[in-house]
C-alpha atoms as a PDB file:
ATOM      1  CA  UNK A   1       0.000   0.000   0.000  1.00  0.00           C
ATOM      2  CA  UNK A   2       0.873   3.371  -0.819  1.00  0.00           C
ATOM      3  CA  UNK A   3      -0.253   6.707   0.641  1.00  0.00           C
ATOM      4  CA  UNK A   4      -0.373  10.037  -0.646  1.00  0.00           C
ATOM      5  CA  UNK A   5       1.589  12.616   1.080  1.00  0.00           C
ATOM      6  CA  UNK A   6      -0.123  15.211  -0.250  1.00  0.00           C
ATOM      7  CA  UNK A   7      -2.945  16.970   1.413  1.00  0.00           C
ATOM      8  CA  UNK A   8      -6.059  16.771   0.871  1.00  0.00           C
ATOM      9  CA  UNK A   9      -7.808  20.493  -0.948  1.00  0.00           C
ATOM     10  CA  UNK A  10     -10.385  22.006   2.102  1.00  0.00           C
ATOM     11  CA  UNK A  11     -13.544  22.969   0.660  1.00  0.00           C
ATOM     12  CA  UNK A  12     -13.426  25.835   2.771  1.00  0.00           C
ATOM     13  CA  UNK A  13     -12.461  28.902   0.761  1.00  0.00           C
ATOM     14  CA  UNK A  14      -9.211  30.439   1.613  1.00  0.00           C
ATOM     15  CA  UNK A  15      -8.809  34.169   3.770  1.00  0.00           C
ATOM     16  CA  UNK A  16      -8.003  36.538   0.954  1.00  0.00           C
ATOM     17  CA  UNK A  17      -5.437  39.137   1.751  1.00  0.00           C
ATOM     18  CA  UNK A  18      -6.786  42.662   2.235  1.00  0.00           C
ATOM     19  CA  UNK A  19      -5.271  45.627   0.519  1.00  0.00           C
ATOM     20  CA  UNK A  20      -3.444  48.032   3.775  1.00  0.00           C
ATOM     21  CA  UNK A  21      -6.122  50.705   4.230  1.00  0.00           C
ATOM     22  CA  UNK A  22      -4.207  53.710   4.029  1.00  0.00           C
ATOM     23  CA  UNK A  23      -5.491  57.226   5.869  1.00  0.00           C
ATOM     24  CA  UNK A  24      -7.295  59.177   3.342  1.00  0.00           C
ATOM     25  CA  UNK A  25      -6.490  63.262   3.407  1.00  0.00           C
ATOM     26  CA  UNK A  26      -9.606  65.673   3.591  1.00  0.00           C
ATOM     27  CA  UNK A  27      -9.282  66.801  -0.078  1.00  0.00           C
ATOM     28  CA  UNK A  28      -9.198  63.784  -1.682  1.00  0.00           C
ATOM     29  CA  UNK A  29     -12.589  62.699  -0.162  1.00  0.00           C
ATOM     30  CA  UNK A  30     -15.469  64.622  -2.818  1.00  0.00           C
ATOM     31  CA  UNK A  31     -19.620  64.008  -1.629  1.00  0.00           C
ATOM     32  CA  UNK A  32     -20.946  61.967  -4.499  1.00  0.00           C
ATOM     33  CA  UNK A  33     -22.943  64.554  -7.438  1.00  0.00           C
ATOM     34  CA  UNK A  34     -26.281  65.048  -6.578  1.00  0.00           C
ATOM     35  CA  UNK A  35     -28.241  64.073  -9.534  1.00  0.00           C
ATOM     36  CA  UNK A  36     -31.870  64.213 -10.175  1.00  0.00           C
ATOM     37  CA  UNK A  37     -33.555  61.088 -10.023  1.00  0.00           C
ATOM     38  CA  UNK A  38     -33.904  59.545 -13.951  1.00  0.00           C
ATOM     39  CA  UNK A  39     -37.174  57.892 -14.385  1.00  0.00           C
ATOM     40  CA  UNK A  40     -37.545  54.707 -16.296  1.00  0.00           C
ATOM     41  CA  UNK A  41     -38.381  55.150 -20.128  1.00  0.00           C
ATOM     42  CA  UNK A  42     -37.602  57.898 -22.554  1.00  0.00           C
ATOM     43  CA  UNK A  43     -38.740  60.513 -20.577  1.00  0.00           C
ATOM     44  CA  UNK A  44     -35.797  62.910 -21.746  1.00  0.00           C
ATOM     45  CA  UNK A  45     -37.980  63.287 -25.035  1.00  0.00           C
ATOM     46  CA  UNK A  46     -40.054  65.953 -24.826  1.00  0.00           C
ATOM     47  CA  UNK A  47     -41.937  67.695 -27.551  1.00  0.00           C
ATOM     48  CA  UNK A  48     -40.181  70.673 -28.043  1.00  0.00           C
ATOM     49  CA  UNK A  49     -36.939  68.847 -28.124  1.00  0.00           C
ATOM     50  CA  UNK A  50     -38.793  66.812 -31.402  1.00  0.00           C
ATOM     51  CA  UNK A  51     -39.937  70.162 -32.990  1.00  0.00           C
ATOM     52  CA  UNK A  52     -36.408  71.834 -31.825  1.00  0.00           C
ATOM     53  CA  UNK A  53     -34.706  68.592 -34.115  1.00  0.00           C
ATOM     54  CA  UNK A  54     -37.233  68.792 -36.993  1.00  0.00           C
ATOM     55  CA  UNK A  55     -36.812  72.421 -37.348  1.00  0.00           C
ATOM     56  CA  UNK A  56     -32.816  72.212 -37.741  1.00  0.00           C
ATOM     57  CA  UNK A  57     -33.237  69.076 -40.281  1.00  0.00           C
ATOM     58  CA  UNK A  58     -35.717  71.059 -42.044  1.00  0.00           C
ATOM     59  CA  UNK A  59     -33.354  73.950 -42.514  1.00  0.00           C
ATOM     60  CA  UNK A  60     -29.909  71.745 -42.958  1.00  0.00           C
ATOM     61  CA  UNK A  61     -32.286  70.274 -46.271  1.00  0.00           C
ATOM     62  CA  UNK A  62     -33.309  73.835 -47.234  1.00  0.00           C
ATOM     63  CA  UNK A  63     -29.769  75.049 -47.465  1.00  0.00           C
ATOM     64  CA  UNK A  64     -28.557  71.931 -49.209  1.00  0.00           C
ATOM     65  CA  UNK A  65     -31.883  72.749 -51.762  1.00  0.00           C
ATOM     66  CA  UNK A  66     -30.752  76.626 -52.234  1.00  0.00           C
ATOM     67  CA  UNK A  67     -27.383  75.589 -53.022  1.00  0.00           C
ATOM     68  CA  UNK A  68     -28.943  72.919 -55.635  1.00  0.00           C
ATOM     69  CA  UNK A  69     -30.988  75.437 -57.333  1.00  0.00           C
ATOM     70  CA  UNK A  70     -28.058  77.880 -57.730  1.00  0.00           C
ATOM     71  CA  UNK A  71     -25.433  75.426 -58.950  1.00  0.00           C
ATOM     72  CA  UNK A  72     -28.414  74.628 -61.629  1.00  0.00           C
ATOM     73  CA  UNK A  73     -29.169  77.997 -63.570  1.00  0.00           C
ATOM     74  CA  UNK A  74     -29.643  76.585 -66.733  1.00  0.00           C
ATOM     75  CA  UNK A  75     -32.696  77.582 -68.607  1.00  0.00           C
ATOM     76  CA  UNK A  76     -35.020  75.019 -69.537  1.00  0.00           C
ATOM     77  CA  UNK A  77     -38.762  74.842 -71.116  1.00  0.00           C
ATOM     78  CA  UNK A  78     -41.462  73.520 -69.145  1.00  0.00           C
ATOM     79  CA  UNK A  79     -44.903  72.248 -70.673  1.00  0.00           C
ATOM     80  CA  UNK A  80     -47.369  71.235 -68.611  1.00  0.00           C
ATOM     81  CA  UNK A  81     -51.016  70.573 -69.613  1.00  0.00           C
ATOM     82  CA  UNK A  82     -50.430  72.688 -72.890  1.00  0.00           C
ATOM     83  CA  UNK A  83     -48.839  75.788 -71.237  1.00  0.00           C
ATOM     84  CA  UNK A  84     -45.304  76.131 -71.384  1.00  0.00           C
ATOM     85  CA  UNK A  85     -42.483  78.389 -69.375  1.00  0.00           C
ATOM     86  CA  UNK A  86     -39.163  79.089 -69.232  1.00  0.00           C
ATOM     87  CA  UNK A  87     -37.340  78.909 -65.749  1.00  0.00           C
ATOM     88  CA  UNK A  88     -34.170  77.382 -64.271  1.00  0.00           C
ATOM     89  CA  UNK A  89     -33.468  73.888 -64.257  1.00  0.00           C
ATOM     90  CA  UNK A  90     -33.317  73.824 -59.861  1.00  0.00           C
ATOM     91  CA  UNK A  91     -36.359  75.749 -59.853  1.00  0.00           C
ATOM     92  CA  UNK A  92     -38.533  73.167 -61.996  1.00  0.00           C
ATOM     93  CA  UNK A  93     -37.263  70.337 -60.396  1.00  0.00           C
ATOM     94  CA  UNK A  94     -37.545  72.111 -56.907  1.00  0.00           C
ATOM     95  CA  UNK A  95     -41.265  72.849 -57.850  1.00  0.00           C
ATOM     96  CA  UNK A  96     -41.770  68.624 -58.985  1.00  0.00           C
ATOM     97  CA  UNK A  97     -40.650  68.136 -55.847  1.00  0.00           C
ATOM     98  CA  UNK A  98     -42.957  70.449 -53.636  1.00  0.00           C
ATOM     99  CA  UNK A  99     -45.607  68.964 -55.545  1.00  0.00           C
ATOM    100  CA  UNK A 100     -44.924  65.747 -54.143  1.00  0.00           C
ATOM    101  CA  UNK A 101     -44.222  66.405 -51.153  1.00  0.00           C
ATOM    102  CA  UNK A 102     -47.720  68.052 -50.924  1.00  0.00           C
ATOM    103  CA  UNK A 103     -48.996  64.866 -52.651  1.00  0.00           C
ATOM    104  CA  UNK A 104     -47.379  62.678 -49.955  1.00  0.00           C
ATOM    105  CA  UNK A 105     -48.857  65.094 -47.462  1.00  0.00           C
ATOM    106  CA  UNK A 106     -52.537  64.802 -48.182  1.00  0.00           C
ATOM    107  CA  UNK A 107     -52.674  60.680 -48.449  1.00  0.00           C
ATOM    108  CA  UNK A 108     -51.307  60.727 -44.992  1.00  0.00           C
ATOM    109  CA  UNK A 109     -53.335  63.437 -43.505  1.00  0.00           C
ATOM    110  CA  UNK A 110     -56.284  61.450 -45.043  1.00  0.00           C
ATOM    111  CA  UNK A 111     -54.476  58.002 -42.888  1.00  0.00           C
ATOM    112  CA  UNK A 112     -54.281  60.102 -40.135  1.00  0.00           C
ATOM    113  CA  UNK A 113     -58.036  60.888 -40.120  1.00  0.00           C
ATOM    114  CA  UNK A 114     -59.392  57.556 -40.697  1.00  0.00           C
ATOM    115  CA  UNK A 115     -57.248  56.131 -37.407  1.00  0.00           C
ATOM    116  CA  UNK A 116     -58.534  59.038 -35.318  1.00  0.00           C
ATOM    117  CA  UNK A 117     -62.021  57.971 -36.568  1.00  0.00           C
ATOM    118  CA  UNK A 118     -61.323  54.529 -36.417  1.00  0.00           C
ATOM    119  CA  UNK A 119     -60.540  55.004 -32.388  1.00  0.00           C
ATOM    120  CA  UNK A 120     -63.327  57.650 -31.723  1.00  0.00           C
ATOM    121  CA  UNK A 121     -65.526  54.189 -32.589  1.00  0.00           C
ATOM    122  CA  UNK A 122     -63.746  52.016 -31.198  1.00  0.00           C
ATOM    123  CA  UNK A 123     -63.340  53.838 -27.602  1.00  0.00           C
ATOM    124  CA  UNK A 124     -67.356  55.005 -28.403  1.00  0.00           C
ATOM    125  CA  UNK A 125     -68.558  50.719 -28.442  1.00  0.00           C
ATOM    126  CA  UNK A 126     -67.545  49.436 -25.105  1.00  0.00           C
ATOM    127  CA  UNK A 127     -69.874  52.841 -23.722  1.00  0.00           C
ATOM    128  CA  UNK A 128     -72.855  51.818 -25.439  1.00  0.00           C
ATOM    129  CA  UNK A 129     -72.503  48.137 -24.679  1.00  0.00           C
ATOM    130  CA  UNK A 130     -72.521  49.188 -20.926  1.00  0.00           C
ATOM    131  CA  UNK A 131     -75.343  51.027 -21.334  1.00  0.00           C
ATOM    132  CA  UNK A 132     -77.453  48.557 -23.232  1.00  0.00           C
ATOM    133  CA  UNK A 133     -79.206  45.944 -21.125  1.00  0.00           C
ATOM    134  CA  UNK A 134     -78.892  42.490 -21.347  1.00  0.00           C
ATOM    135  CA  UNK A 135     -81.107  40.027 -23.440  1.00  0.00           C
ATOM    136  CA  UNK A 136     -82.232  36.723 -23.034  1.00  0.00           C
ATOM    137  CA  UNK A 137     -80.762  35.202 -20.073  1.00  0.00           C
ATOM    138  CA  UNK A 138     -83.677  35.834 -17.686  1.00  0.00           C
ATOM    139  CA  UNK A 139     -86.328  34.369 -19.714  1.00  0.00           C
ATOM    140  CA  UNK A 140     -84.504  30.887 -20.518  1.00  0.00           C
ATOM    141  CA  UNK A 141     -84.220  30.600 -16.645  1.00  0.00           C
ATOM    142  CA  UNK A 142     -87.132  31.481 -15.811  1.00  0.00           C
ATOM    143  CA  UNK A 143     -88.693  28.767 -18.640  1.00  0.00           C
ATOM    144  CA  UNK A 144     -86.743  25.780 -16.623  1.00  0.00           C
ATOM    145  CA  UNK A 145     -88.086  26.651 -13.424  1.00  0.00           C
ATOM    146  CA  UNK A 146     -91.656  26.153 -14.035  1.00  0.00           C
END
């Protein structure tokens, strides 16, 4: 027979060594920053931040489109249903696209309308099923009693 020499691993787990706690001077020690308390969400969003945002990407695009129609002077003709004009090449294509845009505008203002309906009848249904009384149950039980 043989024995191992070797001891046995504890299952305990060992001390580990603490760093030496040094004294800490007066000016190193700074209160924590008192912040306001941040409540769950995207609650930093507010609307005027969204308008603030859209307003300064709506003016970055008009200043790209003024340079556009400058650095396109050319004159062209325009015909459009039989009348015809003579502007500059940024200006007709600037007017296309106003036109679309207003185009774009109008289907979803019409969207926008039929949702808004849409929940005006659906929040306007569960009101006058509340107020409507119910039908039928009392007279089948009163048919099986007799």
């Amino acid at each position: 027979m043989t024995t191992n020499s070797t001891p046995t691993p504890s299952k305990e787990p060992e001390p580990t060594k603490q760093p030496e706690s040094r004294p800490v001077e007066p000016e190193q020690v700074h209160p924590p920053a008192k912040r306001a308390p941040q409540p769950e969400g995207n609650a930093d969003v507010t609307r005027a931040g969204v308008i603030w945002v859209a307003i300064s990407a709506g003016l970055v695009v008009l200043v790209l489109l003024i340079i556009f129609i400058l650095q396109n002077e050319d004159r062209v003709t325009v015909k459009y249903f039989g009348a015809s004009g003579e502007l500059s090449l940024g200006m007709a294509l600037f007017i296309a696209a106003v036109g679309g845009a207003i185009l774009v505008a109008v289907a979803g203002a019409v969207r926008i309308l039929q949702l808004r309906n849409q929940r005006r009848h659906q929040r306007a249904e569960p009101k006058a099923a509340a107020k409507a009384p119910s039908t039928g149950s009392k007279s089948s039980v009163d048919k099986t009693d007799k």
